[in-house]
C-alpha atoms as a PDB file:
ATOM      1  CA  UNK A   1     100.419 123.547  92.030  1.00  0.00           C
ATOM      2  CA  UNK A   2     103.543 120.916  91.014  1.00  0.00           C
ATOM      3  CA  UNK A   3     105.208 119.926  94.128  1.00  0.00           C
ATOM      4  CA  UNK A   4     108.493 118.039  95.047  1.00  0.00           C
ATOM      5  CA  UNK A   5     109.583 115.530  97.548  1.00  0.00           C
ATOM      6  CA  UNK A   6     112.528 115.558  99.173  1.00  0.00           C
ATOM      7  CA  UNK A   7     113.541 112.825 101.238  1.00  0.00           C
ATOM      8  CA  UNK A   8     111.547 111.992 104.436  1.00  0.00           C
ATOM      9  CA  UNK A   9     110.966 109.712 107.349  1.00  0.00           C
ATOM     10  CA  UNK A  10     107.791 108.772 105.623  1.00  0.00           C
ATOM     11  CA  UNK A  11     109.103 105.847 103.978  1.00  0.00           C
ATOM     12  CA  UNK A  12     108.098 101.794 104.737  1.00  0.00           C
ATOM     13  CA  UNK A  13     110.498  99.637 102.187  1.00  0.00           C
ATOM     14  CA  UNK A  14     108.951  96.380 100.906  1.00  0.00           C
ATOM     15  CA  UNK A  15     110.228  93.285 102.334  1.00  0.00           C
ATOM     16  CA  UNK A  16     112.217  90.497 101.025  1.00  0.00           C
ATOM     17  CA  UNK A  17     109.009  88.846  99.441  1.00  0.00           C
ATOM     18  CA  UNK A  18     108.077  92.227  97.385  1.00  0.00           C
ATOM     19  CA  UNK A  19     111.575  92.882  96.186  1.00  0.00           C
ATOM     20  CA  UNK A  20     110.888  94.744  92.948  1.00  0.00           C
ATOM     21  CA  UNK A  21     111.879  92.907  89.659  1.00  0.00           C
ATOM     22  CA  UNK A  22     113.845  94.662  87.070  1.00  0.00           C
ATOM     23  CA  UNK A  23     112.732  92.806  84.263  1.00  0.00           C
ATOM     24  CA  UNK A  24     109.289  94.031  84.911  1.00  0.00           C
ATOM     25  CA  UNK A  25     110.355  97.487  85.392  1.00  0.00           C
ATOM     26  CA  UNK A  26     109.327  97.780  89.228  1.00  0.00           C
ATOM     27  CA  UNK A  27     110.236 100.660  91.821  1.00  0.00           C
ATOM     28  CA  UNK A  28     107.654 101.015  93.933  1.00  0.00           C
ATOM     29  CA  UNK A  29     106.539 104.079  95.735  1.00  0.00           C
ATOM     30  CA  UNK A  30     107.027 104.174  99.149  1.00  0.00           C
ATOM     31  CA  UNK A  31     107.131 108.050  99.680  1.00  0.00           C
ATOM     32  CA  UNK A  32     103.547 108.341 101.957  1.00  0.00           C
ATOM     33  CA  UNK A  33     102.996 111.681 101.432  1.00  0.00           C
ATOM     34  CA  UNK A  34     103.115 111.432  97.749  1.00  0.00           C
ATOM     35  CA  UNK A  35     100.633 108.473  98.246  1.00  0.00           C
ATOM     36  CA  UNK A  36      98.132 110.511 100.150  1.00  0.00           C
ATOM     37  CA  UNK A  37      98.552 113.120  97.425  1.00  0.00           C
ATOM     38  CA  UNK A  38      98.408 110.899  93.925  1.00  0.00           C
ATOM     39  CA  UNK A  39      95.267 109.136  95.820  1.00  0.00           C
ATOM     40  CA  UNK A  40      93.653 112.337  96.616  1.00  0.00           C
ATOM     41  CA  UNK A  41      93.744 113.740  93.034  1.00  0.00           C
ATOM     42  CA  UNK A  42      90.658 110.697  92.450  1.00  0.00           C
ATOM     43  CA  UNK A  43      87.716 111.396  94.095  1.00  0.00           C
ATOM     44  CA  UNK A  44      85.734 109.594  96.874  1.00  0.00           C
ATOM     45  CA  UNK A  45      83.265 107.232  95.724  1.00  0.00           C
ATOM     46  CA  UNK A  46      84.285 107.395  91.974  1.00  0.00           C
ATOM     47  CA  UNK A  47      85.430 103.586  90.281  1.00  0.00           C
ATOM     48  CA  UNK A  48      89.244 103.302  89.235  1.00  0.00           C
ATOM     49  CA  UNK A  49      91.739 100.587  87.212  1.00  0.00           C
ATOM     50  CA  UNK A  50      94.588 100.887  89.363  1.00  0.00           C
ATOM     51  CA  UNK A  51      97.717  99.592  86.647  1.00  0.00           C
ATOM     52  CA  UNK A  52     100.348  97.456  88.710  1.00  0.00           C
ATOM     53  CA  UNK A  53      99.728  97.664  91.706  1.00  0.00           C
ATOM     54  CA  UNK A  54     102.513  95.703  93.097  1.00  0.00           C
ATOM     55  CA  UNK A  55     103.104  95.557  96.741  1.00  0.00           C
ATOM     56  CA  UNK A  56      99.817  97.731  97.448  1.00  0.00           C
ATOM     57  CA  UNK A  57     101.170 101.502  98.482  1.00  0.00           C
ATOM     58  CA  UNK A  58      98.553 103.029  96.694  1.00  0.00           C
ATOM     59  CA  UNK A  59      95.879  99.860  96.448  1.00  0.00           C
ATOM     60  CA  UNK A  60      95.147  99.713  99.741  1.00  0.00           C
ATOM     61  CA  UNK A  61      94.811 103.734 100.247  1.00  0.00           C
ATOM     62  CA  UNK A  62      92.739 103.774  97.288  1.00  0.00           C
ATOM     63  CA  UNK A  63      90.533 100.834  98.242  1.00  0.00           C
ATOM     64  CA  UNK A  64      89.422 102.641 101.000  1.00  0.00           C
ATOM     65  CA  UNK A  65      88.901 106.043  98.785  1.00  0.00           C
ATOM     66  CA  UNK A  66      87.027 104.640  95.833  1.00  0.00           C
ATOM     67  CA  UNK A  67      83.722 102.562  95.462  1.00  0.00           C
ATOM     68  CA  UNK A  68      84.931 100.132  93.073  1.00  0.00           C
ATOM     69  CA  UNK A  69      88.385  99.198  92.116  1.00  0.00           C
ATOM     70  CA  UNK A  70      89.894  97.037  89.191  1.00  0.00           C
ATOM     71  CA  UNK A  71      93.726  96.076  89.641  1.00  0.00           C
ATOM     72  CA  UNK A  72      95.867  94.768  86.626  1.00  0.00           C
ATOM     73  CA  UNK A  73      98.865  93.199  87.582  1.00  0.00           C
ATOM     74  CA  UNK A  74     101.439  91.111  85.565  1.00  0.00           C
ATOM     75  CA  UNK A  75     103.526  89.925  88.368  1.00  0.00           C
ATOM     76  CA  UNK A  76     102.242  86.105  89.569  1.00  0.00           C
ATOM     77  CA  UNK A  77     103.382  87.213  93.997  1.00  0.00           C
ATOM     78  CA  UNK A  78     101.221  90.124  93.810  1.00  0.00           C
ATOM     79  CA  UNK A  79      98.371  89.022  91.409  1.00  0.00           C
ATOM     80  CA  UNK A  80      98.144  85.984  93.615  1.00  0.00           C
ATOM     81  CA  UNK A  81      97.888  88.133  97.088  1.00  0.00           C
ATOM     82  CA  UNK A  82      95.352  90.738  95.371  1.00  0.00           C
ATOM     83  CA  UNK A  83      92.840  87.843  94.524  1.00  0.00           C
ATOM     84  CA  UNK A  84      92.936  86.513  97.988  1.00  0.00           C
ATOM     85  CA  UNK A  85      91.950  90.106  99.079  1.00  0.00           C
ATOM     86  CA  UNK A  86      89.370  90.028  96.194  1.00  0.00           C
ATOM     87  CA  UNK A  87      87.504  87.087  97.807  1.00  0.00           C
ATOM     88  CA  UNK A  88      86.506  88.646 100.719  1.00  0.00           C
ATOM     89  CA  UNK A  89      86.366  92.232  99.628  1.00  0.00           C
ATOM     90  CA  UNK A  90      83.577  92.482  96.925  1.00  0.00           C
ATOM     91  CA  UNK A  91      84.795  96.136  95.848  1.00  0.00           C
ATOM     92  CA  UNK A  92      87.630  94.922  94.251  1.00  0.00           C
ATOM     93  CA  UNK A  93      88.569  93.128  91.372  1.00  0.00           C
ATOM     94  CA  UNK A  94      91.760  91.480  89.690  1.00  0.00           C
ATOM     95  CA  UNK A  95      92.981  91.131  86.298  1.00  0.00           C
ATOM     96  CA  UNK A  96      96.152  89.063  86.298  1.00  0.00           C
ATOM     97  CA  UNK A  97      97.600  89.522  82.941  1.00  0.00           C
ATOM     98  CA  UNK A  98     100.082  92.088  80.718  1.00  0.00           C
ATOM     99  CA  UNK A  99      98.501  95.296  80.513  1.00  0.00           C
ATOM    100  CA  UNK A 100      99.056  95.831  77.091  1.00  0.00           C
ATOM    101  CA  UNK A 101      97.020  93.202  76.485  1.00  0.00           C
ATOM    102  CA  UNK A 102      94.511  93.224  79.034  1.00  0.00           C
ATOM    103  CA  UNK A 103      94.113  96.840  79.238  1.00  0.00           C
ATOM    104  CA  UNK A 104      90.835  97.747  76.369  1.00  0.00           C
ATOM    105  CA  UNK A 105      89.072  94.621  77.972  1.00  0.00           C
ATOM    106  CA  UNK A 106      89.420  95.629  81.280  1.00  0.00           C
ATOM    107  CA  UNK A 107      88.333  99.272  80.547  1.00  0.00           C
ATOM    108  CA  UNK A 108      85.453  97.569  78.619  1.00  0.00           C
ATOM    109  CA  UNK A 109      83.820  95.448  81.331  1.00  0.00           C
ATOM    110  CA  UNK A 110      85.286  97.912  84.760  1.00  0.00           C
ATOM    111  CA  UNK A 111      83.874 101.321  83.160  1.00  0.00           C
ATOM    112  CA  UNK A 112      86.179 103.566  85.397  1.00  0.00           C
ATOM    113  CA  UNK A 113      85.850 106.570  85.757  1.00  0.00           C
ATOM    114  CA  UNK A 114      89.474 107.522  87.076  1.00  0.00           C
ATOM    115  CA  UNK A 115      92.887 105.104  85.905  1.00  0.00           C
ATOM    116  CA  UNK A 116      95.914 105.645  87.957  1.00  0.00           C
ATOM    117  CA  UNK A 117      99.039 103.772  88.127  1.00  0.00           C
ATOM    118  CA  UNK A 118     103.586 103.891  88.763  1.00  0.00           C
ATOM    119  CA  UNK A 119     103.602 102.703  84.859  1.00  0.00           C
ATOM    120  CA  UNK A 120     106.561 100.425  84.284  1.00  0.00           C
ATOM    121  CA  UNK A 121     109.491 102.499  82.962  1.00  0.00           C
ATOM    122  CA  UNK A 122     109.716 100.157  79.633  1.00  0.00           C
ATOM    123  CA  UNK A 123     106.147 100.591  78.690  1.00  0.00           C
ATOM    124  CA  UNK A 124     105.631 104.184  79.548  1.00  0.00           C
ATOM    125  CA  UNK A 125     105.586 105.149  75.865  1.00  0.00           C
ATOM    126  CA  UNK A 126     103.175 102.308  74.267  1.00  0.00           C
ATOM    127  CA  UNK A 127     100.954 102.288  77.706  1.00  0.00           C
ATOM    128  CA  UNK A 128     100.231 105.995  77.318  1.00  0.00           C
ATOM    129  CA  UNK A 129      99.658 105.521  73.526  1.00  0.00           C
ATOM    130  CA  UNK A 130      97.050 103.240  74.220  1.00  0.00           C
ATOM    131  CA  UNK A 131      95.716 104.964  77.570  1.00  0.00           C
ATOM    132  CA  UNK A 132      95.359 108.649  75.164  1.00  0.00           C
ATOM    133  CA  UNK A 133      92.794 106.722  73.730  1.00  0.00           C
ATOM    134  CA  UNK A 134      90.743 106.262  76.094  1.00  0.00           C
ATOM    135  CA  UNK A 135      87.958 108.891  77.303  1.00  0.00           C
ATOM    136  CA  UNK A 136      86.973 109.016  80.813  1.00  0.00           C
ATOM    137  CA  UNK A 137      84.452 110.576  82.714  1.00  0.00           C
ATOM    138  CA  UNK A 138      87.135 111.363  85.728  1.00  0.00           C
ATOM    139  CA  UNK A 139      90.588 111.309  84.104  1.00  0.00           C
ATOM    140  CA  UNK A 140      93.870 109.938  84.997  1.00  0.00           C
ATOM    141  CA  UNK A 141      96.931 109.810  87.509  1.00  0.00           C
ATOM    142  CA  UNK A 142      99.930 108.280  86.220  1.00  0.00           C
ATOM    143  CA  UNK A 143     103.903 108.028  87.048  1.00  0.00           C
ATOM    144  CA  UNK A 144     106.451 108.140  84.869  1.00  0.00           C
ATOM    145  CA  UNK A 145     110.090 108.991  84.326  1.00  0.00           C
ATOM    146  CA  UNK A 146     110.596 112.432  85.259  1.00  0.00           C
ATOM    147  CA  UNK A 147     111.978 112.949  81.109  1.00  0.00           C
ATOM    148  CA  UNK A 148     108.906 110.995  80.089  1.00  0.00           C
ATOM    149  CA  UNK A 149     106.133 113.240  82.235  1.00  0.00           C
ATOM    150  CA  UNK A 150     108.220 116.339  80.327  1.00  0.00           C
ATOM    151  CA  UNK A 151     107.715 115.658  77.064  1.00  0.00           C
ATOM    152  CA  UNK A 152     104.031 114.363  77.497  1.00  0.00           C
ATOM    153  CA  UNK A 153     103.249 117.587  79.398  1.00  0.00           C
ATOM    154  CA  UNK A 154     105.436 119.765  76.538  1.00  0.00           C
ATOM    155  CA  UNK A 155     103.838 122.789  75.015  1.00  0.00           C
ATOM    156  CA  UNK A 156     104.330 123.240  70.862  1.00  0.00           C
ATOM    157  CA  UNK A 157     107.598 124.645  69.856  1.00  0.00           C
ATOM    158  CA  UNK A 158     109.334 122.958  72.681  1.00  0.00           C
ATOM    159  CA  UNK A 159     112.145 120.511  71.433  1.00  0.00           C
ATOM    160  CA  UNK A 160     110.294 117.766  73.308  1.00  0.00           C
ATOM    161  CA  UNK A 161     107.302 118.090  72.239  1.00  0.00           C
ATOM    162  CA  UNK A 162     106.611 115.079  70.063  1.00  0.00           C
ATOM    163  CA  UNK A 163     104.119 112.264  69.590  1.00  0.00           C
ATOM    164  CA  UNK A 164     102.578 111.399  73.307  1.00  0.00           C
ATOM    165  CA  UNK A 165     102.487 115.427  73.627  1.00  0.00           C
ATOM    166  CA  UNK A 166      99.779 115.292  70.937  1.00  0.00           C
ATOM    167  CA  UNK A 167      98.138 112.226  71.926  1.00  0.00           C
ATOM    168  CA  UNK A 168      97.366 112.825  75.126  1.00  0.00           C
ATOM    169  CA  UNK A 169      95.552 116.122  74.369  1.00  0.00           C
ATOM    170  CA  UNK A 170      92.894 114.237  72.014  1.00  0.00           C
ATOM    171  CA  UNK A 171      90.683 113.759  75.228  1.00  0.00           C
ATOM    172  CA  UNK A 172      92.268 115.426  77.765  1.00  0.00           C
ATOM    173  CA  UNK A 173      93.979 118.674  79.332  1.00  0.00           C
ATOM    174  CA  UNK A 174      97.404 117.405  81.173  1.00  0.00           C
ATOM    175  CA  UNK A 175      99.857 118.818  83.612  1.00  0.00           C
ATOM    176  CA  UNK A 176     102.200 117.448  86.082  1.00  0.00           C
ATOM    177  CA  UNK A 177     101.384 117.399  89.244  1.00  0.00           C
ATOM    178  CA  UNK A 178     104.339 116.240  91.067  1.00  0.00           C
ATOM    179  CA  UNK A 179     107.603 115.494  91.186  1.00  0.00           C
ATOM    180  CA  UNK A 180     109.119 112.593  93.394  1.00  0.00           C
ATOM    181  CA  UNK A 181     113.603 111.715  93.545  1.00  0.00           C
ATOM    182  CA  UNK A 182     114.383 108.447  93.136  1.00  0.00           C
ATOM    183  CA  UNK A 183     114.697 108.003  97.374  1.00  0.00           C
ATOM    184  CA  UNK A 184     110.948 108.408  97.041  1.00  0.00           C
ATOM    185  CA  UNK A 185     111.264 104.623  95.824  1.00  0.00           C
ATOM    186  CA  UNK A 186     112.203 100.917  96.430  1.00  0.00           C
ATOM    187  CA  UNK A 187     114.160 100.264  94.647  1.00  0.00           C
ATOM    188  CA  UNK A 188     115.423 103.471  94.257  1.00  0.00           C
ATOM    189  CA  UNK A 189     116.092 104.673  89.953  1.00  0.00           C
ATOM    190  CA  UNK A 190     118.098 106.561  88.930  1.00  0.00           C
ATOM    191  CA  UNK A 191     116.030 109.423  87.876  1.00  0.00           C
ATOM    192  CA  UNK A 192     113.646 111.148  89.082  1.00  0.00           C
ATOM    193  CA  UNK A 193     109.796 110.814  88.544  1.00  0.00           C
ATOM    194  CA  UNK A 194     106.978 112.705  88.176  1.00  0.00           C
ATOM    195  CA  UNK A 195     103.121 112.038  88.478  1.00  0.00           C
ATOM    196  CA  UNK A 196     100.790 113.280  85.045  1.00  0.00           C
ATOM    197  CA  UNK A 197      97.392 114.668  85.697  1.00  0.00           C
ATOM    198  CA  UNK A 198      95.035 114.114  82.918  1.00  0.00           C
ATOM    199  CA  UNK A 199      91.485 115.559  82.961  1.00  0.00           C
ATOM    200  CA  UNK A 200      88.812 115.769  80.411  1.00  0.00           C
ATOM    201  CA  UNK A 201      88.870 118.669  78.299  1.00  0.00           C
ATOM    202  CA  UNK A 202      85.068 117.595  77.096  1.00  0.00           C
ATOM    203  CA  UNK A 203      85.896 118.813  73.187  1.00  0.00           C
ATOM    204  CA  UNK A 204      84.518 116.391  71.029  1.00  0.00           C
ATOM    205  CA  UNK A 205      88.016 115.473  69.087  1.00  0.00           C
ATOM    206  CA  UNK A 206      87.438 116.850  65.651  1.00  0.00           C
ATOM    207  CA  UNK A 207      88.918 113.070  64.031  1.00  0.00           C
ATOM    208  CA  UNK A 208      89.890 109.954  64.868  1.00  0.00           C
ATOM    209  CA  UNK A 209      91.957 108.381  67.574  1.00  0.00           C
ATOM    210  CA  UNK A 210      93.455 105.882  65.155  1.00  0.00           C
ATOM    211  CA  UNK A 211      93.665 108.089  62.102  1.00  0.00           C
ATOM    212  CA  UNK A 212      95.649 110.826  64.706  1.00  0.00           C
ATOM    213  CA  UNK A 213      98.046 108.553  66.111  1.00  0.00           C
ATOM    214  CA  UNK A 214      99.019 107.508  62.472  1.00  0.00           C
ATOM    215  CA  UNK A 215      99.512 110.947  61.625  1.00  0.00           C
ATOM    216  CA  UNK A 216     101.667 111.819  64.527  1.00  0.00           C
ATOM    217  CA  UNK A 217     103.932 108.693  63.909  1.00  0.00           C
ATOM    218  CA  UNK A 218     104.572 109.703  60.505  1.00  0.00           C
ATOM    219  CA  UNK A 219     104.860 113.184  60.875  1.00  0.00           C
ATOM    220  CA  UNK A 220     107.597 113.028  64.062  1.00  0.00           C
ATOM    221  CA  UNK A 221     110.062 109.866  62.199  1.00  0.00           C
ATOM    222  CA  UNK A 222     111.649 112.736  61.350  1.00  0.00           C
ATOM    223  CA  UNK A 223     111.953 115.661  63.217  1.00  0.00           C
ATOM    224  CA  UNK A 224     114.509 118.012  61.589  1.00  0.00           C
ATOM    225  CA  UNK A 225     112.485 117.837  58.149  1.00  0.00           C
ATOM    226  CA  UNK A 226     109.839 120.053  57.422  1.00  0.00           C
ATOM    227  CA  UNK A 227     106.222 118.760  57.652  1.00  0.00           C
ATOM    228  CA  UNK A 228     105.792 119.141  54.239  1.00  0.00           C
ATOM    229  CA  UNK A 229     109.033 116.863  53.720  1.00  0.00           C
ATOM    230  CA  UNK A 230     107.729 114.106  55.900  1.00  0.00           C
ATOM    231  CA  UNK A 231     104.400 113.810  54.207  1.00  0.00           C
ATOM    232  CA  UNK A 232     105.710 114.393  50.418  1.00  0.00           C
ATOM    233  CA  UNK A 233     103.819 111.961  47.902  1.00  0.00           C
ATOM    234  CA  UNK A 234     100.694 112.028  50.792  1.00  0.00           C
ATOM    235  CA  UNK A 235      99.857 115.790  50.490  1.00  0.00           C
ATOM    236  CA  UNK A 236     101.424 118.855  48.442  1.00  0.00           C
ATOM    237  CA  UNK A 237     101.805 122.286  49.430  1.00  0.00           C
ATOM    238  CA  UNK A 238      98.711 123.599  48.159  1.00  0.00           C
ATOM    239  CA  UNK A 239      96.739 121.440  50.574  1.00  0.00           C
ATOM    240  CA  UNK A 240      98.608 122.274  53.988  1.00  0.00           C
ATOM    241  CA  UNK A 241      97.554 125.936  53.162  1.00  0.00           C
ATOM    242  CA  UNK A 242      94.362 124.673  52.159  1.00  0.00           C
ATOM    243  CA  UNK A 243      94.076 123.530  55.969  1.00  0.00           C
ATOM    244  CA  UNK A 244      95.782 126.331  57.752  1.00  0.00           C
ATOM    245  CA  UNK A 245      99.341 125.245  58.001  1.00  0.00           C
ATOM    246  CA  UNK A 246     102.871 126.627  56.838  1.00  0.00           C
ATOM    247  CA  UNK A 247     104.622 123.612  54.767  1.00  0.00           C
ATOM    248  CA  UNK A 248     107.937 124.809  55.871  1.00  0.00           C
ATOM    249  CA  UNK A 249     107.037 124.156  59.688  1.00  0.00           C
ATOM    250  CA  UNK A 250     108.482 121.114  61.121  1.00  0.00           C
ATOM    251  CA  UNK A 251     106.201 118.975  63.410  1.00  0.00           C
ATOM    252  CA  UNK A 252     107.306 119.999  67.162  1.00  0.00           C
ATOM    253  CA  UNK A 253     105.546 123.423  65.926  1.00  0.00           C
ATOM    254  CA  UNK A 254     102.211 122.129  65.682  1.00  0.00           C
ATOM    255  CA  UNK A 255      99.490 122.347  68.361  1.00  0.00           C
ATOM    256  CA  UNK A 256      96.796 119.592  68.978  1.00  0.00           C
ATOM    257  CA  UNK A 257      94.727 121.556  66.799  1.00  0.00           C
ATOM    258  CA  UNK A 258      96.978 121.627  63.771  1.00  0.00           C
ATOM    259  CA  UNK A 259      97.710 117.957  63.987  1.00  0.00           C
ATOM    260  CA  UNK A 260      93.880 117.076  63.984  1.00  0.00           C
ATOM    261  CA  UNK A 261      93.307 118.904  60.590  1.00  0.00           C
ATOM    262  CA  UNK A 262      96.658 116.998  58.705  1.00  0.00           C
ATOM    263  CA  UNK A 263      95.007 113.713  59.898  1.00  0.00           C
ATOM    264  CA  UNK A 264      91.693 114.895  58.642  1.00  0.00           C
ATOM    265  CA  UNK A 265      92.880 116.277  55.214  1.00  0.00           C
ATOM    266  CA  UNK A 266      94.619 112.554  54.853  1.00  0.00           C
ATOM    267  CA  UNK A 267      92.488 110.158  55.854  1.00  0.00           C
ATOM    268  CA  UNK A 268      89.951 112.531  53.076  1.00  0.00           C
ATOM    269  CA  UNK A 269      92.588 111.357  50.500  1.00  0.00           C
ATOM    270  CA  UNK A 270      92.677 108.154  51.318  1.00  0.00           C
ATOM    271  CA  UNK A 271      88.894 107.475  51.776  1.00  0.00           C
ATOM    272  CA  UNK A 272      88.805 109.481  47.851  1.00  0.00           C
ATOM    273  CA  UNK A 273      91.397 107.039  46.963  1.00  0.00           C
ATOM    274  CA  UNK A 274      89.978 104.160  48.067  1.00  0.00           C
ATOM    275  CA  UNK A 275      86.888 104.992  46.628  1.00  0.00           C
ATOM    276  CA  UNK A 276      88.668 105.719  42.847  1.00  0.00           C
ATOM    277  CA  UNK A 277      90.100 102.615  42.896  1.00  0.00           C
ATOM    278  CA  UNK A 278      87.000 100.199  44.154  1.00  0.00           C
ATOM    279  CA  UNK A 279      85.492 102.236  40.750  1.00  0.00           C
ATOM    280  CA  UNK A 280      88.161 100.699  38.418  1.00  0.00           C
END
């Protein structure tokens, strides 16, 4: 069950040294109880990439939770302090770097089973992108914006259900599993946030990753026009009955399911085109 935090006496704000920087996006959590209950959602023993950890709220919790634990952290003061923990404290490891960049390598060598992370607000979109991709044993515990959390957790036919909403649900079954206000952090937003559960639906995903993902970008640039209209020159009418979906529909109306068989059907044409053409 979703809950919210209201304000508490639970709160320790980070000292001069930590102040968060807002051209990396920081607010860092400092709401305990939410702690105790984004930590909990990994289980004991299990190996985790824990994605900026900052200050440590939920690093040093989860240290003690988790058998092995990968941080990747951008910011030089807390990559610095999280590799002189690292020396003496085998179980964890540090990758000081961006995320976008670091993150497949990372995954690569760390084999987690769980990620968790407070994503930075101006890489929420991207970060999930590229995190969507990734299947896990375990799953994933992430923060976002509370407007952010909504539309990745949005059902078909919602207006916010877009691109992430699709993405997300190639490897895994999401809901939200909390909702924090902005007192819940240092330094406080101005929104609220909310924390995404994502856990492994086990479905092999019928196509893939890469092929989806262009799909969904093309088919939400425009989301008043009718999926037919947004793919016109790259597949006629004919063929979205051929695969089970209404031309006139626009995208927001299409489950996981749907979007799968478009991105199918296309990259079909495009392998029979490429093909025709290395003929000639």
């Amino acid at each position: 069950m979703e809950q919210e935090y209201a304000n508490r006496p639970t709160k320790e704000r980070p000292s001069a040294k930590n102040r968060a920087k807002k051209s990396l996006g920081q607010h860092f959590l400092i709401d305990k109880q939410a702690i105790a209950r984004i930590v909990g959602a990994i289980p004991a023993g299990a190996t985790a990439i824990e994605i900026g950890p900052g200050p440590g709220a939920i690093t040093l919790t989860l240290l003690e939770r988790v058998s092995a634990l990968t941080v990747i952290e951008m910011d030089d003061r807390f990559a610095n302090r999280w590799q002189e923990v690292a020396d003496s404290k085998p179980s964890l490891s540090v990758v000081h770097g961006d995320v976008m960049k670091e993150l497949t390598s990372t995954v690569t060598q760390a084999q987690p089973q769980w990620i968790a992370g407070n994503l930075p607000y101006n890489l929420s979109g991207p970060l999930t992108a590229m995190l969507a991709a990734i299947p896990l044993v375990g799953g994933m515990v992430l923060m976002y914006q509370r407007e952010v959390a909504e539309r990745i957790c949005a059902d078909p036919g919602s207006k916010i259900y877009g691109g992430l909403s699709v993405l997300v649900r190639h490897h895994y079954d999401v809901k939200r599993l909390l909702t924090l206000p902005p007192g819940a952090f240092s330094p406080p937003p101005k929104v609220h946030s909310a924390v995404v559960l994502l856990t492994p639906h086990h479905h092999t995903p019928p196509c893939d990753y890469a092929i989806l993902q262009q799909t969904v970008r093309k088919g939400f640039a425009h989301r008043r026009k009718t999926i037919f209209n947004n793919f016109r020159g790259f597949l006629d009418a004919d063929g979205f009955n051929a695969i089970d979906i209404n031309p006139g529909i626009r995208p927001e109306q299409m489950d996981y399911a749907a979007w799968a068989r478009l991105a199918l059907r296309l990259q079909a044409n495009q392998d029979h085109l490429n093909t025709d053409n290395a003929k000639q």
